[in-house]
C-alpha atoms as a PDB file:
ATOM      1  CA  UNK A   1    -257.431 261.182  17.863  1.00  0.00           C
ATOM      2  CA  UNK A   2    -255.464 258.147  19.254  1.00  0.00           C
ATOM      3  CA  UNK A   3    -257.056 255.914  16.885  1.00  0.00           C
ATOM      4  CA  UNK A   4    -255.877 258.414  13.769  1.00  0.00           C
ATOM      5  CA  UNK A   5    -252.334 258.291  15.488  1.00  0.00           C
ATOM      6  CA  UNK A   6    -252.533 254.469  15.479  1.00  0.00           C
ATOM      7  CA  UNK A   7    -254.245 254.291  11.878  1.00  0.00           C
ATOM      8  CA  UNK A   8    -251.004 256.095  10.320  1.00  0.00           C
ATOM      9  CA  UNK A   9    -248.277 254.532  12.793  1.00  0.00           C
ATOM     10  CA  UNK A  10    -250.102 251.325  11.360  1.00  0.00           C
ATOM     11  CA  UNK A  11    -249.971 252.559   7.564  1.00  0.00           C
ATOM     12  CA  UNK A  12    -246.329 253.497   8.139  1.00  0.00           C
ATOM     13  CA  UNK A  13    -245.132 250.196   9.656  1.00  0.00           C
ATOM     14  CA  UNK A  14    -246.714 248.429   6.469  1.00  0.00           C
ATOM     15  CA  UNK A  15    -245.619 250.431   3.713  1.00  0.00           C
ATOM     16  CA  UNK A  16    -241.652 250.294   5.449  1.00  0.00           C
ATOM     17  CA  UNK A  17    -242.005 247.047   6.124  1.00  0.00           C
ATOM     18  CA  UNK A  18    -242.983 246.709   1.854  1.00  0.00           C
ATOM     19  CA  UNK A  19    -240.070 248.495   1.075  1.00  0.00           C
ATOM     20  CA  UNK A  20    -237.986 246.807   2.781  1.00  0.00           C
ATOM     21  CA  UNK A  21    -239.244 243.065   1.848  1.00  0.00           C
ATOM     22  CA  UNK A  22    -239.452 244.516  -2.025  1.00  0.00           C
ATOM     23  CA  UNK A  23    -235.514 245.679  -1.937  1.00  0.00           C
ATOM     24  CA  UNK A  24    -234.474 242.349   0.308  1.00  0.00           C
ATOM     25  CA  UNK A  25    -235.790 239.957  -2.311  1.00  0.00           C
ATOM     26  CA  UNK A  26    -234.269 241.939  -5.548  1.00  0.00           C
ATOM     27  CA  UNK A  27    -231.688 240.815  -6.785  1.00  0.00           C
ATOM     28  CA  UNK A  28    -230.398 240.471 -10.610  1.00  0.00           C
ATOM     29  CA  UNK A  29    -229.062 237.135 -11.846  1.00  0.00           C
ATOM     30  CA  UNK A  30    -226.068 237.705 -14.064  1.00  0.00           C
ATOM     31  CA  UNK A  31    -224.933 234.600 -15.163  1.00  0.00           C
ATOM     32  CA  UNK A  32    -222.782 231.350 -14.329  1.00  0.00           C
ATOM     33  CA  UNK A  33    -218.959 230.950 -15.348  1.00  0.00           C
ATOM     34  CA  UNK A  34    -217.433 227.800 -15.188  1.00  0.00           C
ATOM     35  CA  UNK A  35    -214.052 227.960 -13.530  1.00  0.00           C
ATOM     36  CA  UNK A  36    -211.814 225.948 -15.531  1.00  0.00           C
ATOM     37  CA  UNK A  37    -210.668 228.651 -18.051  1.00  0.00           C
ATOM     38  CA  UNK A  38    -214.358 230.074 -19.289  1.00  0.00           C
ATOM     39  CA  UNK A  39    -215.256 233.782 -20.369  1.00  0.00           C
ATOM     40  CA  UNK A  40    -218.983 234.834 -19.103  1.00  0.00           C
ATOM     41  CA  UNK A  41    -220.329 238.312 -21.190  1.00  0.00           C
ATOM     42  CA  UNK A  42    -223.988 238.788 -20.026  1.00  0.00           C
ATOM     43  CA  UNK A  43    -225.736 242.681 -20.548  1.00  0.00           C
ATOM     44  CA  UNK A  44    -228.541 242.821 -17.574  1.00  0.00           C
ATOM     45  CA  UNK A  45    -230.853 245.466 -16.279  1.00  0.00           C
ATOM     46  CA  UNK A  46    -230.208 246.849 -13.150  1.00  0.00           C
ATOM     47  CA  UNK A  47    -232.828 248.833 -10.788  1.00  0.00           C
ATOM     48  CA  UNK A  48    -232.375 252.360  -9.199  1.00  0.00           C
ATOM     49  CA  UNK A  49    -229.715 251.969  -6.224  1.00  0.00           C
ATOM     50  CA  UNK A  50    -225.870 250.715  -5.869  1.00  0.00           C
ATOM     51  CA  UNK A  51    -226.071 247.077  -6.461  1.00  0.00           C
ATOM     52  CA  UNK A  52    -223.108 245.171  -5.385  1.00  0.00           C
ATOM     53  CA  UNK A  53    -221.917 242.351  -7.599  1.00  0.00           C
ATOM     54  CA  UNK A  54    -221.221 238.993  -5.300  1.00  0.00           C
ATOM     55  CA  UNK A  55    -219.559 235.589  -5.845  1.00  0.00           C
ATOM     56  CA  UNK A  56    -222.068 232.611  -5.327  1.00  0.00           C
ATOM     57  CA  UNK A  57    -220.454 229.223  -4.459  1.00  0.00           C
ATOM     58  CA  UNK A  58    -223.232 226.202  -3.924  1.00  0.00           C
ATOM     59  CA  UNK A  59    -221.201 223.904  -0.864  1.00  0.00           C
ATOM     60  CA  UNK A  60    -217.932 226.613  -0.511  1.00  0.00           C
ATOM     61  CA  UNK A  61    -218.223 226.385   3.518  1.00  0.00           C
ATOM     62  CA  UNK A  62    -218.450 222.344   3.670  1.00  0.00           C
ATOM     63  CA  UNK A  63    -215.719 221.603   0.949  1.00  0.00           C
ATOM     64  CA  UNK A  64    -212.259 223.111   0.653  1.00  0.00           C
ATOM     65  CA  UNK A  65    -212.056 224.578  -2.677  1.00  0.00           C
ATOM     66  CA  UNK A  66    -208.934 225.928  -4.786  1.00  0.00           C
ATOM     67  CA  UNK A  67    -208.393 229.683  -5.558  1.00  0.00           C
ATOM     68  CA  UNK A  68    -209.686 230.637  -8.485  1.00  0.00           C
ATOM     69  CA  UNK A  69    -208.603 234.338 -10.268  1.00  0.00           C
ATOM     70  CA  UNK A  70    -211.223 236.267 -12.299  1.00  0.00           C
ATOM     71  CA  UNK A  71    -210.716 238.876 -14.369  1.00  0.00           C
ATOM     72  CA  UNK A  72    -213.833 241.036 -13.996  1.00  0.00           C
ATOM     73  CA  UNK A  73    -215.400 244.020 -16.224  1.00  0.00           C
ATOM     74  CA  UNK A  74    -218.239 246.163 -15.306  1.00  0.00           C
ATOM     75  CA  UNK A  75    -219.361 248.783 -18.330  1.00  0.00           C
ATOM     76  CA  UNK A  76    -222.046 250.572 -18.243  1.00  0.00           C
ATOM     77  CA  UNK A  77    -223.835 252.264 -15.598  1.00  0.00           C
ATOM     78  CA  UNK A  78    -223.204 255.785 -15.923  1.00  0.00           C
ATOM     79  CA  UNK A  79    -220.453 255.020 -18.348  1.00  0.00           C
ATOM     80  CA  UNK A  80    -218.233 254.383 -15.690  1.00  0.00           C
ATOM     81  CA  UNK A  81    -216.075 250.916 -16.070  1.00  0.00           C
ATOM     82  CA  UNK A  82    -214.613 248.706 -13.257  1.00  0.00           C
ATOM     83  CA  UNK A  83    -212.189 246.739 -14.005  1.00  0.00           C
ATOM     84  CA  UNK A  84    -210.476 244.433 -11.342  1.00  0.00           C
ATOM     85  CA  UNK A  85    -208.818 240.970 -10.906  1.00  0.00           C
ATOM     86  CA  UNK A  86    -210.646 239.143  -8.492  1.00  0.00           C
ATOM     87  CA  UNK A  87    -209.458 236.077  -6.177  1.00  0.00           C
ATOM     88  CA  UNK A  88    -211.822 233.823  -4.568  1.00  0.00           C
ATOM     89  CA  UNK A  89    -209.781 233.659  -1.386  1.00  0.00           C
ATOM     90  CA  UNK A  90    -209.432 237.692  -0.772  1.00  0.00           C
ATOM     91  CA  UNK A  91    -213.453 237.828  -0.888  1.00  0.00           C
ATOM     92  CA  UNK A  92    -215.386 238.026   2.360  1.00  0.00           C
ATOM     93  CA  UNK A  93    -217.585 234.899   2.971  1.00  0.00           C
ATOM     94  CA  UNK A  94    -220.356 234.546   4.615  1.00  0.00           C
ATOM     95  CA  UNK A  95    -223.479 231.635   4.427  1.00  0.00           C
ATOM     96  CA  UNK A  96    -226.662 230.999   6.604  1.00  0.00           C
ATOM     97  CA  UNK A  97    -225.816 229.158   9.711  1.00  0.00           C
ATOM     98  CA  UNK A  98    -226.516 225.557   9.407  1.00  0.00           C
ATOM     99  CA  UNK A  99    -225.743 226.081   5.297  1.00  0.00           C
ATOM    100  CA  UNK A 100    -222.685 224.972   3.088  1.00  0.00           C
ATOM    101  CA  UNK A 101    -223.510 227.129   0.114  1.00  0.00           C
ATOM    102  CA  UNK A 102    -221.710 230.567   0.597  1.00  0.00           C
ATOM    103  CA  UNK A 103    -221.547 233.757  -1.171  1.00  0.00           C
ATOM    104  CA  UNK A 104    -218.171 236.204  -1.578  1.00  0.00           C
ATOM    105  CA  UNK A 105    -218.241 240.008  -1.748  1.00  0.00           C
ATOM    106  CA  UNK A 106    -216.292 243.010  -1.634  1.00  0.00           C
ATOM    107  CA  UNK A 107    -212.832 241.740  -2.913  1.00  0.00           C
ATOM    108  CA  UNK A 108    -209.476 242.980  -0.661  1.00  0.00           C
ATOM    109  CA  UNK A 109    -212.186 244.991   1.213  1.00  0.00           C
ATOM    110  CA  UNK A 110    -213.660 247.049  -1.662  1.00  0.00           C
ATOM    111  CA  UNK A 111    -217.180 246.350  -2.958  1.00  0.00           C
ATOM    112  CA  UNK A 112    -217.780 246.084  -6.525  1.00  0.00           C
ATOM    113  CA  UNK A 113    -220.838 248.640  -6.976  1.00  0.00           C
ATOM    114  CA  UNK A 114    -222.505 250.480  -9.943  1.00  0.00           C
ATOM    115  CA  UNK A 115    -224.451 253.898  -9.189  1.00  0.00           C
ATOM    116  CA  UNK A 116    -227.570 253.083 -11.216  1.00  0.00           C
ATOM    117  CA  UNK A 117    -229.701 256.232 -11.411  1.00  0.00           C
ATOM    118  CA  UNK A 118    -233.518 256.071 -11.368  1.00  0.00           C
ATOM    119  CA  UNK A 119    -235.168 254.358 -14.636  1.00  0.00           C
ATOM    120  CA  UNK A 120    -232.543 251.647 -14.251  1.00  0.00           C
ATOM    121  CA  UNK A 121    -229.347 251.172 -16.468  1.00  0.00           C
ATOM    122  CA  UNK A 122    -227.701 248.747 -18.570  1.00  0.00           C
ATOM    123  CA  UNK A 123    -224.831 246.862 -17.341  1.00  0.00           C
ATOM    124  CA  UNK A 124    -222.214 244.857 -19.740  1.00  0.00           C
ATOM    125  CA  UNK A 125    -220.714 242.179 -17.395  1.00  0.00           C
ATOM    126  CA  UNK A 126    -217.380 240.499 -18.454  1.00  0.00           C
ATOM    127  CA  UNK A 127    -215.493 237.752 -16.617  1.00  0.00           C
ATOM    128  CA  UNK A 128    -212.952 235.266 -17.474  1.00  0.00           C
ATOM    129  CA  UNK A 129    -211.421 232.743 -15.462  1.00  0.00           C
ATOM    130  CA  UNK A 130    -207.400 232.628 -15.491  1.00  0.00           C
ATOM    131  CA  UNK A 131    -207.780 229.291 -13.086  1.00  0.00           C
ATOM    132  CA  UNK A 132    -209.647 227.615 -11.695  1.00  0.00           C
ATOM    133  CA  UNK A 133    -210.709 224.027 -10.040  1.00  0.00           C
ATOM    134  CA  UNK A 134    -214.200 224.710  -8.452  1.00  0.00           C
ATOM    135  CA  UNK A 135    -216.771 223.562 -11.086  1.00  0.00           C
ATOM    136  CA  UNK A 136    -219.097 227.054 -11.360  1.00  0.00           C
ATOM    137  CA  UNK A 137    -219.640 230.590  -9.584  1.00  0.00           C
ATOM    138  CA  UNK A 138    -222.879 232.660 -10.336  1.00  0.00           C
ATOM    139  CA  UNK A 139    -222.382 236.095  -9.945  1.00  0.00           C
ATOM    140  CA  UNK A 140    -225.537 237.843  -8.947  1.00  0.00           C
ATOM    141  CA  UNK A 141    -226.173 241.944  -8.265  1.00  0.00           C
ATOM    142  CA  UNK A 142    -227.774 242.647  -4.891  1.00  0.00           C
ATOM    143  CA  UNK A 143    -229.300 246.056  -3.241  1.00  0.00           C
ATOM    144  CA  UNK A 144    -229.015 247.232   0.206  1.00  0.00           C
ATOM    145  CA  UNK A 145    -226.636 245.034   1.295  1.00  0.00           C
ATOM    146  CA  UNK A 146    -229.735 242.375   1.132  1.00  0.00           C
ATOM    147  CA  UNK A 147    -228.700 238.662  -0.171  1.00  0.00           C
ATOM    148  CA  UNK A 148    -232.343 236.866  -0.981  1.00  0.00           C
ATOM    149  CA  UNK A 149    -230.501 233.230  -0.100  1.00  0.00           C
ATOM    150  CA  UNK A 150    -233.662 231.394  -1.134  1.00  0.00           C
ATOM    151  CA  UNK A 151    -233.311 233.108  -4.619  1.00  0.00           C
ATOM    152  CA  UNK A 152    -229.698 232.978  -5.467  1.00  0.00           C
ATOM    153  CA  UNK A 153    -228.777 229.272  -3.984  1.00  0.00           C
ATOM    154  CA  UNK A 154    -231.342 227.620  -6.398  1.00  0.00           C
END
C-alpha cells in the first residue's frame, strides 16, 4: 500500500512538474520594432491561457536609454481590441541578476492580456513608434506570468 501511495505521489510530482516546465518555456515571438519612428503589424497564434504581451530590451539595465512612446493595438482574441499608448519608462522592469538585458510589462500598472480560449486564437498585433532613440524592442506574449529568458534574449 505505501509503495502505491508513493507510485502516484511520484506520478503526480512528474506530470506537475511537466506542466509547469511546458507553460514556463512558452512563449510567442511577435516581432521586433525599431524605435526610431517604425510601424510593426505581425498576426501570431496564441495558446489556451491569458498571455501577457512584454517589452524586451537587450542591455536596458546597464545603459541609460531614452523614453520611447508606442502606440499599441491588440485585435483579435475573442474580438476584443486593446488599444493603449505605451511608454517605456511607466513599464515595470525587471532582468536576471547578474544580466543587463531587461524586459517591461504591465504599463502604469495594468497588464496587457488577451483571454485566448482553448484551440488557440489569432492575434493582429499593431505598434508604431511616435519616438524613439533605443535601436529595437521585441515584444513577445508570455503565459503564467513565466518569462523563458534563455528564449526571448537571443
Amino acid at each position: 500500500m505505501k509503495c502505491l501511495a508513493l507510485l502516484v505521489t511520484t506520478f503526480i510530482f512528474v506530470a506537475s512538474c511537466s506542466i509547469l516546465a511546458s507553460d514556463f518555456d512558452r512563449a510567442t515571438f511577435v516581432g521586433t520594432l525599431n524605435l526610431t519612428h517604425s510601424t510593426l503589424r505581425e498576426e501570431v497564434e496564441l495558446f489556451e491561457g491569458k498571455p501577457e504581451l512584454i517589452f524586451v530590451v537587450p542591455g536596458k539595465m546597464c545603459a541609460s536609454h531614452a523614453d520611447a512612446a508606442i502606440d499599441l493595438t491588440i485585435e483579435g482574441a475573442g474580438g476584443r481590441t486593446i488599444h493603449r499608448m505605451v511608454s517605456l519608462e511607466r513599464l515595470k522592469w525587471s532582468h536576471a541578476q547578474g544580466s543587463c538585458n531587461g524586459y517591461g510589462y504591465e504599463p502604469d500598472g495594468v497588464p496587457l492580456a488577451v483571454e485566448v480560449k482553448p484551440g488557440g486564437d489569432r492575434v493582429r498585433v499593431t505598434a508604431i513608434t511616435q519616438r524613439g532613440t533605443i535601436a529595437d524592442v521585441r515584444l513577445w506574449f508570455i503565459y503564467g506570468g513565466r518569462v523563458p529568458g534563455a528564449r526571448i534574449y537571443q
